[in-house]
Structures are given as C-alpha cells and as structure tokens.
N, C-alpha and C. Protein backbone atom coordinates (compact mmCIF):
# COMPACT_ATOMS: atom_id res chain seq x y z
N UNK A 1 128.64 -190.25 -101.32
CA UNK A 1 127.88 -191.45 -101.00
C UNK A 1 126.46 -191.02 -100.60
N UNK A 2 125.89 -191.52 -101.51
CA UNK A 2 124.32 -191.31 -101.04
C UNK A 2 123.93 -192.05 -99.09
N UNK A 3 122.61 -191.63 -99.21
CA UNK A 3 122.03 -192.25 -97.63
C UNK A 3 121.10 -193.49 -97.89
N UNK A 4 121.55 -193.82 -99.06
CA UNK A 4 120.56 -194.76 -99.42
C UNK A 4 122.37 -196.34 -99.27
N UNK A 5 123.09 -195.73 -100.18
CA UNK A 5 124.62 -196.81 -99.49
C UNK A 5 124.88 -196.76 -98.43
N UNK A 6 124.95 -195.59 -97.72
CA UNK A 6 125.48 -195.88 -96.57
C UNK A 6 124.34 -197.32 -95.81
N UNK A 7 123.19 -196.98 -96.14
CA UNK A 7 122.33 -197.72 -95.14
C UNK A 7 122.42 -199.14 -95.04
N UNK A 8 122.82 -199.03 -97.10
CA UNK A 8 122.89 -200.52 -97.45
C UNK A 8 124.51 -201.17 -96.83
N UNK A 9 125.33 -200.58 -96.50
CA UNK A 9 126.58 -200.72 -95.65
C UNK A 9 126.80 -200.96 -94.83
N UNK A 10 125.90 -200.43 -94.00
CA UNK A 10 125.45 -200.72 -92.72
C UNK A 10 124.58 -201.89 -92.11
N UNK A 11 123.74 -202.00 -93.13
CA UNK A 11 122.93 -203.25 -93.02
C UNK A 11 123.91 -204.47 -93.27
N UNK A 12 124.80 -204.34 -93.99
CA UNK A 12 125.58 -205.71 -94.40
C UNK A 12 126.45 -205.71 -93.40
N UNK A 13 127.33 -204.56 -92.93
CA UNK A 13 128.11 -204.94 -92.01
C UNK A 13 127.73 -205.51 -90.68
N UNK A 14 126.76 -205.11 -90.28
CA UNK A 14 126.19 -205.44 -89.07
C UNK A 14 125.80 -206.93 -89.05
N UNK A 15 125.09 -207.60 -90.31
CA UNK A 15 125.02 -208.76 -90.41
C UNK A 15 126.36 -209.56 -90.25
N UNK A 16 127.12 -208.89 -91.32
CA UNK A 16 128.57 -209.59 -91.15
C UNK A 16 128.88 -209.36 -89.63
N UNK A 17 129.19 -208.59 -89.17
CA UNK A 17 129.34 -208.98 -87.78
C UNK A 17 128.87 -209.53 -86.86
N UNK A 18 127.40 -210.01 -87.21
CA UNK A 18 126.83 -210.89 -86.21
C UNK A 18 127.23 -212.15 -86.63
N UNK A 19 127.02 -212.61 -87.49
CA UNK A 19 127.01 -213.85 -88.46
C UNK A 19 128.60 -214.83 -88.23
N UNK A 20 129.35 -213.88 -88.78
CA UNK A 20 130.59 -214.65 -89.55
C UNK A 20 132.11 -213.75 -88.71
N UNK A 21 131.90 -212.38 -87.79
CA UNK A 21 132.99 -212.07 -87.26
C UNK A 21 132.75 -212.58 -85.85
N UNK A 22 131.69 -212.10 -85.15
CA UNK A 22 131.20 -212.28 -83.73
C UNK A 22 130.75 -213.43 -83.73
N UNK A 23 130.16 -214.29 -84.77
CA UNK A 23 129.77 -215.40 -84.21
C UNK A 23 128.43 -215.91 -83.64
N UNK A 24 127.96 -214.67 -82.88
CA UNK A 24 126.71 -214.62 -82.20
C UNK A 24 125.42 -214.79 -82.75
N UNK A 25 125.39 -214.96 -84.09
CA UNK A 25 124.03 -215.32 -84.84
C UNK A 25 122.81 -214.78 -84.42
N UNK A 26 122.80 -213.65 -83.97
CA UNK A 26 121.35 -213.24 -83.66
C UNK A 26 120.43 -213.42 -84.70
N UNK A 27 120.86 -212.80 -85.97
CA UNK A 27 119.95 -212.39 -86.93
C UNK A 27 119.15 -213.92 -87.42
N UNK A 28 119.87 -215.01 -87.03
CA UNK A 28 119.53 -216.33 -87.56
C UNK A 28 118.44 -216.91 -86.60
N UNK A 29 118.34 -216.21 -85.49
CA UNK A 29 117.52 -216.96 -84.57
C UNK A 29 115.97 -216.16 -84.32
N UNK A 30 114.72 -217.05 -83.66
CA UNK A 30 113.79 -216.77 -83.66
C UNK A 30 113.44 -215.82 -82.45
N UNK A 31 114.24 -215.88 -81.36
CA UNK A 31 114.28 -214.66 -80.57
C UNK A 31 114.68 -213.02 -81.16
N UNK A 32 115.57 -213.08 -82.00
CA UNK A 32 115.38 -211.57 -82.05
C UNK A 32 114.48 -211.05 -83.46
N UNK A 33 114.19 -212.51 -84.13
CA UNK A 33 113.19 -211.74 -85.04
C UNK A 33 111.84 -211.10 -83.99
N UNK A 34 111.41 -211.73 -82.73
CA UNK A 34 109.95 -212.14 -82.51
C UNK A 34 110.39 -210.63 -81.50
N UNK A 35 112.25 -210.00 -81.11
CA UNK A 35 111.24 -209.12 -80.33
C UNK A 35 111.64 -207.72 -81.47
N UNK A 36 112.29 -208.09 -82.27
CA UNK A 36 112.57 -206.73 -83.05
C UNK A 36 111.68 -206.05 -83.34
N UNK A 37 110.30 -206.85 -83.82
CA UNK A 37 109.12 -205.63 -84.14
C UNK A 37 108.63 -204.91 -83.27
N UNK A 38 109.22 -205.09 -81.76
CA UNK A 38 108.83 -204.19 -80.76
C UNK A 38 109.89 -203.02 -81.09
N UNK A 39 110.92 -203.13 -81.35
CA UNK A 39 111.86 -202.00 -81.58
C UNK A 39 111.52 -201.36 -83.11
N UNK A 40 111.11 -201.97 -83.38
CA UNK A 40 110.63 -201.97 -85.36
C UNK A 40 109.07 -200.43 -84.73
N UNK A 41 108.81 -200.87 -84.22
CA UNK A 41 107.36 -199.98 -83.87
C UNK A 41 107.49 -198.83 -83.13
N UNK A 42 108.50 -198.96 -82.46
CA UNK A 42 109.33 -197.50 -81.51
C UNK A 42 110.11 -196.87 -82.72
N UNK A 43 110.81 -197.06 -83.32
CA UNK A 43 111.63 -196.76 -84.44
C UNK A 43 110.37 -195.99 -85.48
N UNK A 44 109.70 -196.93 -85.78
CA UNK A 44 108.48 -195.90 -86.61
C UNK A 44 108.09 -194.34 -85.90
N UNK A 45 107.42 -194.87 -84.78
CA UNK A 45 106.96 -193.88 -83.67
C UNK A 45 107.98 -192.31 -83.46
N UNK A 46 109.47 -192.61 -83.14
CA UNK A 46 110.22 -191.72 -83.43
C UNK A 46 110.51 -190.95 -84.73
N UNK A 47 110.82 -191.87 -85.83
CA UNK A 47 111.06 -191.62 -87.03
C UNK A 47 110.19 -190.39 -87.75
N UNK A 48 108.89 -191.36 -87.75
CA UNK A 48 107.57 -190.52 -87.56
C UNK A 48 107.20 -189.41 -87.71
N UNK A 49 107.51 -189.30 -86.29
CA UNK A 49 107.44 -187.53 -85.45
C UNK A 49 108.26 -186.77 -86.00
N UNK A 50 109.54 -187.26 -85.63
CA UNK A 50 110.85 -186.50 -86.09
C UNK A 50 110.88 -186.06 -87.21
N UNK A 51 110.57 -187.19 -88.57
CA UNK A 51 110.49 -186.71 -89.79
C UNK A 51 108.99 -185.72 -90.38
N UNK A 52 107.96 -186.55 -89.60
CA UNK A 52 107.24 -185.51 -90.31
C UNK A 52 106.32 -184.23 -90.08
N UNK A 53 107.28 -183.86 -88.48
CA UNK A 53 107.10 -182.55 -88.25
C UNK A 53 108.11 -181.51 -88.80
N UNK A 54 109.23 -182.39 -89.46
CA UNK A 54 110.10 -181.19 -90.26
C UNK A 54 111.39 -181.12 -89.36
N UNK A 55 111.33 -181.77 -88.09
CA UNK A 55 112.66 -181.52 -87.11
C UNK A 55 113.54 -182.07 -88.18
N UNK A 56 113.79 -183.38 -88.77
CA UNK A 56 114.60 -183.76 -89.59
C UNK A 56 114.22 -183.89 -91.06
N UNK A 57 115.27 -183.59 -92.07
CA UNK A 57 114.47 -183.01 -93.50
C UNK A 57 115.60 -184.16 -94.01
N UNK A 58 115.43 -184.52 -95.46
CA UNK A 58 116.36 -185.07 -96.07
C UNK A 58 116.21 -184.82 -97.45
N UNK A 59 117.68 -184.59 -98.30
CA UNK A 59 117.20 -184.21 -99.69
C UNK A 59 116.89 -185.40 -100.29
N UNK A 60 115.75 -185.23 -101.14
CA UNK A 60 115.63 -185.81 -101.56
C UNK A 60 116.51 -186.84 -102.73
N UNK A 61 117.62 -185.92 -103.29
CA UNK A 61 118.39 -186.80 -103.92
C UNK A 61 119.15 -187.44 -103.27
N UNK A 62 118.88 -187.55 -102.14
CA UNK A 62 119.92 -188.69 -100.92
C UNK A 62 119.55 -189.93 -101.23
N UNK A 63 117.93 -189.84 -101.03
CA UNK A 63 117.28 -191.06 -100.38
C UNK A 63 116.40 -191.81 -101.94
N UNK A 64 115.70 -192.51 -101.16
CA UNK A 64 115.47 -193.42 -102.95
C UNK A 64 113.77 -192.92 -103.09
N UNK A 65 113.30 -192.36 -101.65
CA UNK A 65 112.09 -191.49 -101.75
C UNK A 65 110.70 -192.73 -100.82
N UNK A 66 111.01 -193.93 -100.91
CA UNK A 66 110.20 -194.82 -100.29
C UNK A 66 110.10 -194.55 -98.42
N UNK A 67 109.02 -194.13 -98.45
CA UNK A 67 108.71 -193.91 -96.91
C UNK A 67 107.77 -194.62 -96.25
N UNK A 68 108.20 -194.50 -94.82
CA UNK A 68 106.87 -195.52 -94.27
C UNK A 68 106.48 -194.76 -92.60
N UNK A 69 105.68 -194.12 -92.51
CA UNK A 69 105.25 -193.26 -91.43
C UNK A 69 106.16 -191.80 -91.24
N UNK A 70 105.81 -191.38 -92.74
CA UNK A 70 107.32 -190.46 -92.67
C UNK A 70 108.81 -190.32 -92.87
N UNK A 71 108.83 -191.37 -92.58
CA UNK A 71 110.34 -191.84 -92.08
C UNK A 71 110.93 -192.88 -93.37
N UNK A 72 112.03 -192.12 -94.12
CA UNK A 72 112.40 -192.86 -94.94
C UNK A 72 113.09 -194.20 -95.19
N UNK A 73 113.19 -195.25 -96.21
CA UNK A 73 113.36 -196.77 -95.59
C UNK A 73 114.68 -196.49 -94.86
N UNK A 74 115.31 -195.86 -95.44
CA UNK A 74 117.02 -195.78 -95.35
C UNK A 74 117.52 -195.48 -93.60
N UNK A 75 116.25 -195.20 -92.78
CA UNK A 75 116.64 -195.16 -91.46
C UNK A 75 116.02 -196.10 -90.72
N UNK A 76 115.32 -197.10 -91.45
CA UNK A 76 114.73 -197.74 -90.98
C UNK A 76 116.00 -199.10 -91.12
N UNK A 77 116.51 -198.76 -91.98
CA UNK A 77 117.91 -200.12 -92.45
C UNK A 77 118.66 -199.65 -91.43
N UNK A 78 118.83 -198.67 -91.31
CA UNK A 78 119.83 -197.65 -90.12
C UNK A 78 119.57 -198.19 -88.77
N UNK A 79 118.27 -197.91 -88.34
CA UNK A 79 117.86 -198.66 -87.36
C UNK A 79 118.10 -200.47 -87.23
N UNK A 80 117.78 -200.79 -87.85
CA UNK A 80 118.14 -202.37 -87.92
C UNK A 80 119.21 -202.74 -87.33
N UNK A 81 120.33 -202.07 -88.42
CA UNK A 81 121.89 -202.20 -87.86
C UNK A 81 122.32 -202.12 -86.82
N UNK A 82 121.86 -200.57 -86.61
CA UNK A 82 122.24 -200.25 -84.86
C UNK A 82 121.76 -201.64 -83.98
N UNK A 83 120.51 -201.47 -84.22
CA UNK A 83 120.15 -202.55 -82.98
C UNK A 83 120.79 -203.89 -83.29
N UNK A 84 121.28 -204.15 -84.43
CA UNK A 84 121.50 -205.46 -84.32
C UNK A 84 122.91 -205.58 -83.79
N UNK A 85 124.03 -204.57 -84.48
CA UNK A 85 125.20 -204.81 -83.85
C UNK A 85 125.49 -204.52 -82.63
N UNK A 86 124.53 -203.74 -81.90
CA UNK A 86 124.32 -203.50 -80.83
C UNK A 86 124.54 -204.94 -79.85
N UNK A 87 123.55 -205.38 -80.07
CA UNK A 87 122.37 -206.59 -79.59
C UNK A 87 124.23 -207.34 -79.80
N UNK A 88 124.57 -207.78 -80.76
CA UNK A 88 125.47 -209.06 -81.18
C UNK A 88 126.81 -208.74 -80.17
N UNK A 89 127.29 -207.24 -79.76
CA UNK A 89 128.34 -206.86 -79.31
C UNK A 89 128.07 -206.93 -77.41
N UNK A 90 127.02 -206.76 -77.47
CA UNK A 90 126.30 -207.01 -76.10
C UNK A 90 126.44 -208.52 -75.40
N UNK A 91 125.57 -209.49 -76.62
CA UNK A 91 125.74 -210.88 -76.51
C UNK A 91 127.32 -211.53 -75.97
N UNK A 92 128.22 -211.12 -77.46
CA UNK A 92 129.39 -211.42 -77.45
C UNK A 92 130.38 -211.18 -76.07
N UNK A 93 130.52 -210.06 -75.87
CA UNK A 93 130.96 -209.35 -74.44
C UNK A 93 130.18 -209.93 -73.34
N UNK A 94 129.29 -210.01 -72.97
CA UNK A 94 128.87 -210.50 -71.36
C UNK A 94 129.47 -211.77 -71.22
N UNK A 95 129.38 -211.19 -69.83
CA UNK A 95 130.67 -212.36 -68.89
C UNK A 95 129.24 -213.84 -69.13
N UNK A 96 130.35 -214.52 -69.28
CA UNK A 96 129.74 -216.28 -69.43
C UNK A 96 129.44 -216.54 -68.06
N UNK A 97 128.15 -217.43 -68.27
CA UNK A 97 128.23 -218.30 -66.82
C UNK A 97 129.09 -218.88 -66.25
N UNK A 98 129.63 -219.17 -64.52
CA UNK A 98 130.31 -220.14 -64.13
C UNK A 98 130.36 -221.65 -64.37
N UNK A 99 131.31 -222.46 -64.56
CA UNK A 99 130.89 -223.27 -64.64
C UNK A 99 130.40 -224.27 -63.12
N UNK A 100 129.67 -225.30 -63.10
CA UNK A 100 129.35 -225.66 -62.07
C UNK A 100 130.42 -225.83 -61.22
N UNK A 101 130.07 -226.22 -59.93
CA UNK A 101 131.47 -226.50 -59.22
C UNK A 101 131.45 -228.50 -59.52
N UNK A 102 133.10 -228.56 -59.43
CA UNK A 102 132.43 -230.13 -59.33
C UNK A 102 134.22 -230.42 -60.04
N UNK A 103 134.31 -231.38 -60.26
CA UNK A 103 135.68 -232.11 -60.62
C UNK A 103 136.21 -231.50 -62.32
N UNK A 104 137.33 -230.99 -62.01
CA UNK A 104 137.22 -230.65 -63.20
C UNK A 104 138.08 -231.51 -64.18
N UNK A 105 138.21 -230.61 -65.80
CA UNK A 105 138.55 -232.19 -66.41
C UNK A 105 139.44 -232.98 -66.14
N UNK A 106 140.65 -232.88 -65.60
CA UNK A 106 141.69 -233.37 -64.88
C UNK A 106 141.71 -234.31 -63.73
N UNK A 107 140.51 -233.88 -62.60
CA UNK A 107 140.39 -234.33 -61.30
C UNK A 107 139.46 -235.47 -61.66
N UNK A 108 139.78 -236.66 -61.14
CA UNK A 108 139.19 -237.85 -61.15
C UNK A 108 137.91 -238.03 -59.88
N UNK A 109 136.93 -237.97 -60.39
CA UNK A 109 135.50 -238.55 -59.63
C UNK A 109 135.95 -238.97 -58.46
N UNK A 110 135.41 -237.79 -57.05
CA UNK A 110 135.28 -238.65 -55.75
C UNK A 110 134.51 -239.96 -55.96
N UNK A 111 134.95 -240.97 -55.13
CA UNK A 111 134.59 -242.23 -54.81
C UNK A 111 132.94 -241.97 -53.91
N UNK A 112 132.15 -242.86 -54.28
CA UNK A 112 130.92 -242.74 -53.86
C UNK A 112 131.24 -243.47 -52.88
N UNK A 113 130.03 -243.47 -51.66
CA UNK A 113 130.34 -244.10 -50.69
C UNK A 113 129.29 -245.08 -50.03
C-alpha cells in the first residue's frame, strides 16, 4: 500500500467516523473549519522543518510527489484525520451537561402560590 492510500483511508475513515458512526458532525460545521487553519499552519510549520531538513525522507514512489512547504500532501491528509477523529472522539466522550434541577418528566409542576 502506497502513502498516498493509506492517507486517502484515513481521510475517509475519519470522516466516516465523524459523520455517520459518532454522529458528532464536526467536519459539517463552521467551527472547526474556522479553527482548523490554525492547526493547518502548525502542521505546515512542523512538516516543514521535519521534511525539509532531511530528519524525515520519503520515497518517492510512495507519495504522488505534490508538496507544500516541504511536506508532502499525503501528511497533510494524515494530519487532517488525526485531528479530526481526534476532535469527534473527544466531542463524543465528554461528560454531557447536567440537566437543570427542576421537576422531572414524571413529577407534576409545584403549585404556584
């Protein structure tokens, strides 16, 4: 398997899991497009460095060769994923708010006075 499927695998699953297993719809909403490009710009920044001081090499017959600050797309889809299934498994899992205190559905309305 190339690093160019895996990425594309990754990108779909992660959607699928936000979307249609978890429920949590991040990817659909205008909050995590508006803060992803802050993680989108750290992700370059690392990528970057990492790739184009040589710490990380990739053959070229892995990847499809399209780069963007070094850093080939295929970790940049990589990145996506992570953060997104991240983000959706995070959402999903945290404890819910309480609900207010107050009559619940059963208990019939104190009498006003």
């Amino acid at each position: 398997m190339t690093y160019t499927a895996a990425a594309a695998i990754g990108v779909i699953s992660a959607v699928v899991l936000d979307v249609l297993l978890l429920r949590t719809r991040l990817v659909l909403g205008r909050v995590f497009w508006c803060a992803y490009p802050i993680v989108f710009a750290f992700q370059l920044l690392s990528n970057g460095i990492l790739t184009g001081r040589g710490v990380v090499l990739y053959r070229p017959s892995a990847i499809i060769g399209l780069r963007l600050v070094h850093a080939p797309v295929e970790d940049l889809a990589f990145g996506f994923a992570l953060v997104l299934a991240t983000l959706s498994l995070w959402t999903f899992l945290r404890p819910r708010a309480a609900s207010p205190p107050g009559p619940g559905p059963s208990e019939p309305p104190a009498p006003r006075p």
